[in-house]
N, C-alpha and C. Protein backbone atom coordinates (compact mmCIF):
# COMPACT_ATOMS: atom_id res chain seq x y z
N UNK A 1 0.85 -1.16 0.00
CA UNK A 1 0.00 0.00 0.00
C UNK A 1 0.90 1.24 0.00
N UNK A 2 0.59 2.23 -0.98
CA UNK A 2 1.23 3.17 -1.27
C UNK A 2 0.94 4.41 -0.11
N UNK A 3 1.30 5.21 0.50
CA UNK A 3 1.01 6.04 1.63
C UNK A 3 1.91 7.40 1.21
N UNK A 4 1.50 8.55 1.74
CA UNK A 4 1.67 9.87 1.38
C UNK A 4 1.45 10.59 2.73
N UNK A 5 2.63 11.54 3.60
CA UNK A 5 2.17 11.84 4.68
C UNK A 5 3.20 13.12 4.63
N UNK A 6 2.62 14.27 4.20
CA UNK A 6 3.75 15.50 4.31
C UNK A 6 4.32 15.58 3.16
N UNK A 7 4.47 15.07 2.05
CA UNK A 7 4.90 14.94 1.20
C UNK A 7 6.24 14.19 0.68
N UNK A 8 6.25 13.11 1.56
CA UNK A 8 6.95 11.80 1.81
C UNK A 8 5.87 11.05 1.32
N UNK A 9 6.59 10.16 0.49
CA UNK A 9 6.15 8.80 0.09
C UNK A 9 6.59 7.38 0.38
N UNK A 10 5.86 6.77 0.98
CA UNK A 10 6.51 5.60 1.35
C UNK A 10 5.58 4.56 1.38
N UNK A 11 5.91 2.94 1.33
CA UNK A 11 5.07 1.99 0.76
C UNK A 11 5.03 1.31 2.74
N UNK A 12 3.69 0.91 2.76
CA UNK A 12 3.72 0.36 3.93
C UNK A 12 3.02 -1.23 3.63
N UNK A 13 3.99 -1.95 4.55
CA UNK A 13 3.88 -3.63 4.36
C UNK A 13 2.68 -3.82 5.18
N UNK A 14 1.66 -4.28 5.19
CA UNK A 14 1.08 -4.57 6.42
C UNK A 14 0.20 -5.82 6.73
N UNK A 15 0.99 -6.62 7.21
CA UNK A 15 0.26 -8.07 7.31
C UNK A 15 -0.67 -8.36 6.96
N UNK A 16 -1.71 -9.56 6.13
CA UNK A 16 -2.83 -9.58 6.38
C UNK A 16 -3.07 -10.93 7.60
N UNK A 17 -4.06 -10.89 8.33
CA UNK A 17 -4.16 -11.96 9.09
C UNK A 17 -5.71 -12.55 8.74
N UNK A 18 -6.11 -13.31 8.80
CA UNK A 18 -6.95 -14.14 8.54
C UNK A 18 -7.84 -13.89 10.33
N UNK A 19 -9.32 -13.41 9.90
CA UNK A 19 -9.56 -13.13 11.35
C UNK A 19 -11.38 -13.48 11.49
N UNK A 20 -11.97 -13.62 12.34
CA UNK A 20 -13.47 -13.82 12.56
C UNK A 20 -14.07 -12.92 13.53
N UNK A 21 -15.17 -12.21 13.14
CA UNK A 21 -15.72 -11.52 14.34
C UNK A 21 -16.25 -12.02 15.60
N UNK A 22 -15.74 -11.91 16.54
CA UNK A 22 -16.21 -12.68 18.09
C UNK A 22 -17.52 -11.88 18.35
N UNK A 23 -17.50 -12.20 19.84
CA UNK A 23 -18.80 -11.53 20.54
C UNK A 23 -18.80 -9.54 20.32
N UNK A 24 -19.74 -9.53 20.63
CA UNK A 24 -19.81 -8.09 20.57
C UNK A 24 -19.48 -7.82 21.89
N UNK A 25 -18.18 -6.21 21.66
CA UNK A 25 -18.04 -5.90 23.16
C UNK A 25 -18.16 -4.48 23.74
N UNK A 26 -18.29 -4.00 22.45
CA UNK A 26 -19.47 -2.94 22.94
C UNK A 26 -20.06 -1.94 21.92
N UNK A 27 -20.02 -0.62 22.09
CA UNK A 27 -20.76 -0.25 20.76
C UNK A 27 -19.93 0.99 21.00
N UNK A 28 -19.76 1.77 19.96
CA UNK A 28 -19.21 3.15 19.81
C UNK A 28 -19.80 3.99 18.67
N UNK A 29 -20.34 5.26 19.05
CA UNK A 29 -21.01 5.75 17.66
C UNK A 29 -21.99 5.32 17.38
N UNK A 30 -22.98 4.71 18.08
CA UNK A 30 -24.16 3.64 17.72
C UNK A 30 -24.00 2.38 16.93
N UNK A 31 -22.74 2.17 16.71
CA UNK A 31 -21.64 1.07 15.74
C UNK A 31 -21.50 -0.06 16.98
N UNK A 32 -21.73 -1.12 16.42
CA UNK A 32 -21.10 -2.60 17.73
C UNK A 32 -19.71 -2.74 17.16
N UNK A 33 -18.90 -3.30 17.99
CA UNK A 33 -17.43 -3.39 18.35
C UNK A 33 -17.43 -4.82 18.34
N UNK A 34 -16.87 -5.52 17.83
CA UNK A 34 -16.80 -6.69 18.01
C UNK A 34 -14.88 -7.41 18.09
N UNK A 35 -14.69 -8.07 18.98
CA UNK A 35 -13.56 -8.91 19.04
C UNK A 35 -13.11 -9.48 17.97
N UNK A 36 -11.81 -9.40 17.54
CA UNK A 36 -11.52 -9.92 15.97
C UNK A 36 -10.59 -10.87 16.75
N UNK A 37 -10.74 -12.46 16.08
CA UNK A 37 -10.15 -13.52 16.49
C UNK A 37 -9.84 -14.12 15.97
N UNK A 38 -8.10 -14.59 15.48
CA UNK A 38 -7.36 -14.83 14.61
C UNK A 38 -7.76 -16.24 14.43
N UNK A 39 -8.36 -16.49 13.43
CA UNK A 39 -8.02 -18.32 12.82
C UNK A 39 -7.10 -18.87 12.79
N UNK A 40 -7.41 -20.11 13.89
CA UNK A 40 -5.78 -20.94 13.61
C UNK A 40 -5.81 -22.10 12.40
N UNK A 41 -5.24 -22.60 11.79
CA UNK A 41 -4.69 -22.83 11.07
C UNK A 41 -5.04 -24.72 11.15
């Protein structure tokens, strides 16, 4: 992913992880929050 901050350019690596939404743990913004829980393998 290409990124731009000040007028620096620079490419940022950023993992992907493989993930599932858990329980809900709370809400923010009238938005639910939910626990992201990495799949094992």
């Amino acid at each position: 992913m290409k990124l731009n901050y000040r007028g620096v350019t620079y490419a940022a690596n950023i993992p992907t992880v493989a993930t599932v939404e858990g329980k809900v743990i709370g809400k923010y913004r009238g938005v639910e929050l939910h626990e992201q829980v990495v799949k094992a393998h």
